[in-house]
Protein backbone atom coordinates (compact mmCIF):
# COMPACT_ATOMS: atom_id res chain seq x y z
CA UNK A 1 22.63 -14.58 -31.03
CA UNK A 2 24.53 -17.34 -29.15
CA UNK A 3 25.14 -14.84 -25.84
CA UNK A 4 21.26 -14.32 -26.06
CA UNK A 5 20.69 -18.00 -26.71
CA UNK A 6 23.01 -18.78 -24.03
CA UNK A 7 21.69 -16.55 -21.15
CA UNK A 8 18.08 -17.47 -22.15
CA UNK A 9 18.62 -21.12 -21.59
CA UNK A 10 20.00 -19.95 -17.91
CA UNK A 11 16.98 -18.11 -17.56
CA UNK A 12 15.18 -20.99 -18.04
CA UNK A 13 17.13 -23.52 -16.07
CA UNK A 14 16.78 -21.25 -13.08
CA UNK A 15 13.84 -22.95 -11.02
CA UNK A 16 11.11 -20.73 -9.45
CA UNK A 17 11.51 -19.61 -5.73
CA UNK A 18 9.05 -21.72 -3.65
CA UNK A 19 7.60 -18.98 -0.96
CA UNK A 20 6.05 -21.14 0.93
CA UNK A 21 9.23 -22.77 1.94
CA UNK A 22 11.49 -20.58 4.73
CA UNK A 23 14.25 -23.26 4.03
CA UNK A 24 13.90 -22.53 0.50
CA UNK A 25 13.71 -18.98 0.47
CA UNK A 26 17.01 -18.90 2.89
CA UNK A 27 18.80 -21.35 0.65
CA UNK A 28 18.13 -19.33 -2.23
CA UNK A 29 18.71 -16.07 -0.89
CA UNK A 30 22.18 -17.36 0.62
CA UNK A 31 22.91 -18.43 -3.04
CA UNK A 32 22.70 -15.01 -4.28
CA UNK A 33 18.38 -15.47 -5.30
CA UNK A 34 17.86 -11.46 -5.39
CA UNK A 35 13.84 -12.09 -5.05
CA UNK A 36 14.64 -14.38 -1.93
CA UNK A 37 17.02 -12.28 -0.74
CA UNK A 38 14.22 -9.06 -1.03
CA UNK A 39 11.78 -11.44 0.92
CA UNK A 40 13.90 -12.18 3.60
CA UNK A 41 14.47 -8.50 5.37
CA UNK A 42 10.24 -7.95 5.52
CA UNK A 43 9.84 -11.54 6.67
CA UNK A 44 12.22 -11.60 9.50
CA UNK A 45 10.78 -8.14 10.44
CA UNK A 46 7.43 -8.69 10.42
CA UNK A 47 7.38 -12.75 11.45
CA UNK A 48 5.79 -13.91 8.17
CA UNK A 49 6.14 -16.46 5.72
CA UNK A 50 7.18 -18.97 8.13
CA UNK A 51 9.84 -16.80 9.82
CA UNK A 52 10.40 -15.73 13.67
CA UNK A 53 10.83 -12.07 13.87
CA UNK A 54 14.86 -11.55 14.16
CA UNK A 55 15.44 -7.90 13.71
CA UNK A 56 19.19 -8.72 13.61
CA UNK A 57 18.74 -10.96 10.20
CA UNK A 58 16.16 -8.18 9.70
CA UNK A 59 18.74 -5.78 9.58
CA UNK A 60 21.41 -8.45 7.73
CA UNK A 61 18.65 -8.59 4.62
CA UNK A 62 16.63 -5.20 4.43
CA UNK A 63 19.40 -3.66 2.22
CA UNK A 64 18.42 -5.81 -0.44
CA UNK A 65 14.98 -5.28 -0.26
CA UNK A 66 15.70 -1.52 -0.09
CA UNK A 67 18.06 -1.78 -3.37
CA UNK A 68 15.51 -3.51 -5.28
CA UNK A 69 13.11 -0.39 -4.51
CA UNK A 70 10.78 -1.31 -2.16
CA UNK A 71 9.33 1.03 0.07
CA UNK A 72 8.08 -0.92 3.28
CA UNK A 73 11.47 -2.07 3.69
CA UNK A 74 13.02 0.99 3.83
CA UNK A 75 10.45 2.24 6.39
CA UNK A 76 11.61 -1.26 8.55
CA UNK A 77 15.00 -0.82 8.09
CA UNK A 78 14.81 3.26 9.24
CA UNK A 79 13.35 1.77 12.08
CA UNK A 80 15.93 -0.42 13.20
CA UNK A 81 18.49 2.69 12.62
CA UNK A 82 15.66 5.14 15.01
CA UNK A 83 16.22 2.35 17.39
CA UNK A 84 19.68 0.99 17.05
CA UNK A 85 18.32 -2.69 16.49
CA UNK A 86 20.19 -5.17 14.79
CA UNK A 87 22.33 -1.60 13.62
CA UNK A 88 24.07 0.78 15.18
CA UNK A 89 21.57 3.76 15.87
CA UNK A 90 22.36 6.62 13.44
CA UNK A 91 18.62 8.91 13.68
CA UNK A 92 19.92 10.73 10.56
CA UNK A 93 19.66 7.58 8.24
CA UNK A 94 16.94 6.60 10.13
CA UNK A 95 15.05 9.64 9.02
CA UNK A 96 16.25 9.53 5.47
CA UNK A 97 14.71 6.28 5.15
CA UNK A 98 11.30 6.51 6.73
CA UNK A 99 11.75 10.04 5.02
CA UNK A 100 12.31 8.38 1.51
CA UNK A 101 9.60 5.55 2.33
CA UNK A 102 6.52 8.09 3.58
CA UNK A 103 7.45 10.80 0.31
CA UNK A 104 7.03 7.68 -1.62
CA UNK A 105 3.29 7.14 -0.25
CA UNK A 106 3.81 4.04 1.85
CA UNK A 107 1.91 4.14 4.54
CA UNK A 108 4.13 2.32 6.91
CA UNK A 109 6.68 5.04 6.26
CA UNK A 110 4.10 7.91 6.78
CA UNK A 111 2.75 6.01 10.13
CA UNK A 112 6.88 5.91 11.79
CA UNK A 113 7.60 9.49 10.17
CA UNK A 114 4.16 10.94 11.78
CA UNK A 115 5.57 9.12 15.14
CA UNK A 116 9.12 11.19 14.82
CA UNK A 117 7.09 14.18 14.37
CA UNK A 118 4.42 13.47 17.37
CA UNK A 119 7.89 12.85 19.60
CA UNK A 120 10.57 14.92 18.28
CA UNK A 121 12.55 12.15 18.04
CA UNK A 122 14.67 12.61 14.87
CA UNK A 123 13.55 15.96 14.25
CA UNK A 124 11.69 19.01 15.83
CA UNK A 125 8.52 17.59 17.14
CA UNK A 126 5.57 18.87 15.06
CA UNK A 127 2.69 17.48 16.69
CA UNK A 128 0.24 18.80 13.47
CA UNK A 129 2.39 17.41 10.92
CA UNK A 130 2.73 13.80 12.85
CA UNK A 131 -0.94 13.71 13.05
CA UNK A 132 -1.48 14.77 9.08
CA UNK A 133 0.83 11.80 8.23
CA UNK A 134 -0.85 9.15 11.02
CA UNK A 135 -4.12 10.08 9.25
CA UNK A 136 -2.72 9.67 5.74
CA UNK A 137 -1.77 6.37 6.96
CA UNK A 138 -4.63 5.32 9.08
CA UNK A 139 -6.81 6.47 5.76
CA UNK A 140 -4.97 3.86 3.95
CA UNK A 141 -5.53 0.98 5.81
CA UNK A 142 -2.89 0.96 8.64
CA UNK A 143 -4.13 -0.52 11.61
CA UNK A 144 -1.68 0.71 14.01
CA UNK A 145 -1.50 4.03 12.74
CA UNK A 146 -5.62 4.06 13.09
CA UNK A 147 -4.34 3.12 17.09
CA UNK A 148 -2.23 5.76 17.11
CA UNK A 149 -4.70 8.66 15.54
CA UNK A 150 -7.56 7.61 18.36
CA UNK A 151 -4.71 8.26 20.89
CA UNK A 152 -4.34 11.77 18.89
CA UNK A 153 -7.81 12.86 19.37
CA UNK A 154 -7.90 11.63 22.79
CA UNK A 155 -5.42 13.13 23.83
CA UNK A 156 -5.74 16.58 21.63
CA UNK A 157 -2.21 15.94 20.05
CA UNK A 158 -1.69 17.44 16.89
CA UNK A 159 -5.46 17.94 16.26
CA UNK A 160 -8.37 18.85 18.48
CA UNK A 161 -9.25 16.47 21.19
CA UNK A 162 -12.18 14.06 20.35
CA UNK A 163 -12.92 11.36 21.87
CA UNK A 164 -15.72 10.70 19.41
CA UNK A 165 -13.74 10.75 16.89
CA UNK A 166 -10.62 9.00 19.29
CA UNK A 167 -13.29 5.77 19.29
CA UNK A 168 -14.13 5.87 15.78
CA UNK A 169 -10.47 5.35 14.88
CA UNK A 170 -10.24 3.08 17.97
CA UNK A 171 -13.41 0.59 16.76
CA UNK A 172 -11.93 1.02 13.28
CA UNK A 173 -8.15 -0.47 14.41
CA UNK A 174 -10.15 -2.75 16.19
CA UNK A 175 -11.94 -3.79 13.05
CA UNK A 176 -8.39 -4.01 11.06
CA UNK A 177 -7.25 -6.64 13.62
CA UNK A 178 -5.31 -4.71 16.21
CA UNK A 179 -6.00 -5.57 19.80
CA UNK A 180 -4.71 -2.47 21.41
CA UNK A 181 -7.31 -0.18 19.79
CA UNK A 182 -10.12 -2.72 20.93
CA UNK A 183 -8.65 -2.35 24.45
CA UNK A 184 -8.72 1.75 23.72
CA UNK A 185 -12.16 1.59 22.97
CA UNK A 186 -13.51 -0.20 25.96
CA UNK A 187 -11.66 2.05 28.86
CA UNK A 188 -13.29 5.22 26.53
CA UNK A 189 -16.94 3.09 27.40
CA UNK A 190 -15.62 2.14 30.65
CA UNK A 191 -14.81 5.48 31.81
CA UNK A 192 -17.84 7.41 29.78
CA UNK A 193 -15.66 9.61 27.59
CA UNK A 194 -18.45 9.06 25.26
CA UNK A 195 -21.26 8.80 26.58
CA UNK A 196 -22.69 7.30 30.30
CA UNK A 197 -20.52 4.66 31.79
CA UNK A 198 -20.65 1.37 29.71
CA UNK A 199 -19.01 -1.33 31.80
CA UNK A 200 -21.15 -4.10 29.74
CA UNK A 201 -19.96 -3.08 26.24
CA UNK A 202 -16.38 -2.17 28.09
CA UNK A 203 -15.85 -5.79 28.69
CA UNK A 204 -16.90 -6.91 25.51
CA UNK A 205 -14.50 -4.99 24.27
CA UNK A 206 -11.84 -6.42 26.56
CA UNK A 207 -13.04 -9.93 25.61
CA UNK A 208 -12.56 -9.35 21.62
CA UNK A 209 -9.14 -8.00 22.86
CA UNK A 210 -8.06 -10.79 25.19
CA UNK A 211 -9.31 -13.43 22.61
CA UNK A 212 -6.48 -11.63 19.94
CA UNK A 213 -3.46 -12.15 22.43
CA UNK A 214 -3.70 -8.34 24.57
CA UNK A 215 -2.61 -9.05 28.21
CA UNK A 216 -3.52 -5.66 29.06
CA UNK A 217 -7.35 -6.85 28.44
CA UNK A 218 -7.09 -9.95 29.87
CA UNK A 219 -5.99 -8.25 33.07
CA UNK A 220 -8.68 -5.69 33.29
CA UNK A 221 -11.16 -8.49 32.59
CA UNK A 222 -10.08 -10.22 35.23
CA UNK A 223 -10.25 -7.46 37.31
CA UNK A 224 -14.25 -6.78 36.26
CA UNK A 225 -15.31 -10.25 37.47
């Protein structure tokens, strides 16, 4: 009764993690805080919760994210090992943990595992498997992996070329907040792969584009006018 007394009243002295705070969640995690120390890895990765992306922390602090089960991190962390970021490059882990992450069902995992298989890198290239697990992802939400599956249909990779189908999944990234499929829809209207020549709706595509960040639309934009 005392051990259990004594351990509750740790418990309890133990002051919730602030995660609005970067200085916090550092501090914490540096003091051995197993939730901070989970946050950290995704946050350096991805640049959120007041963090710069630093794939080298990144790497430092995915492992603990990993240990405590969760699923996106392993998918970030296989990345940095496909890549050799922040780790030395070793494909084989990389593939066991994008591997582990996409059999799980997350859909970041799926997205970089259907990658490896559009590109062979990893593993045999297996263009129709790649685009099964893009879709899976894309399905679910992803917005780069919806980028990716227009570029699929487009380009007849791993399923029958589209590009009907290439600018749904374009307009539908778009719609998810990713700038590149906005700019992937307007060269499809630009250069009538769907339809007559669109220049007007091209550039309005280019424009919603341009206004999230993509240099790559603001040049062609500039180039229009």
């Amino acid at each position: 009764i005392l051990i259990a007394a004594g351990a509750l009243s740790a418990c309890q002295s133990t002051p919730p993690l602030d995660t609005s705070n970067p200085q916090a969640i550092l501090t914490a995690a540096n003091a051995g805080h197993q939730g901070a120390a989970a946050l950290l890895g995704p946050s350096y990765f991805s640049g959120t919760n007041g963090f710069e992306k630093n794939m080298v922390e990144a790497a430092r602090w995915l492992p603990a994210a990993v240990d405590q089960g969760d699923t996106t991190a392993m998918a970030q962390l296989g990345f940095l090992y496909l890549n050799g970021t922040g780790v030395t490059a070793d494909p084989a882990k990389a593939l066991e943990l994008i591997g582990g992450s996409a059999k799980a069902g997350d859909t970041l995992g799926q997205y970089y595992l259907g990658l490896m298989n559009m590109q062979g890198v990893g593993l045999a290239a297996n263009p129709t498997e790649g685009a099964r697990l893009i879709t899976l992802a894309a399905q679910a939400g992803n917005g780069e992996a919806m980028k990716s599956l227009g570029d699929a249909y487009r380009d007849g990779q791993g399923v029958g070329a589209n590009p009907t189908e290439a600018l749904n999944w374009y307009t539908r990234a778009g719609a998810a907040g990713n700038p590149a499929g906005l700019h992937a829809a307007g060269e499809l209207q630009e250069q009538g792969k769907v339809g007559p020549k669109d220049p007007v709706r091209a550039a309005g595509l280019y424009k919603n584009a341009a206004d999230l960040g993509h240099a790559k639309s603001m040049y062609r934009l500039s180039q229009m006018h």
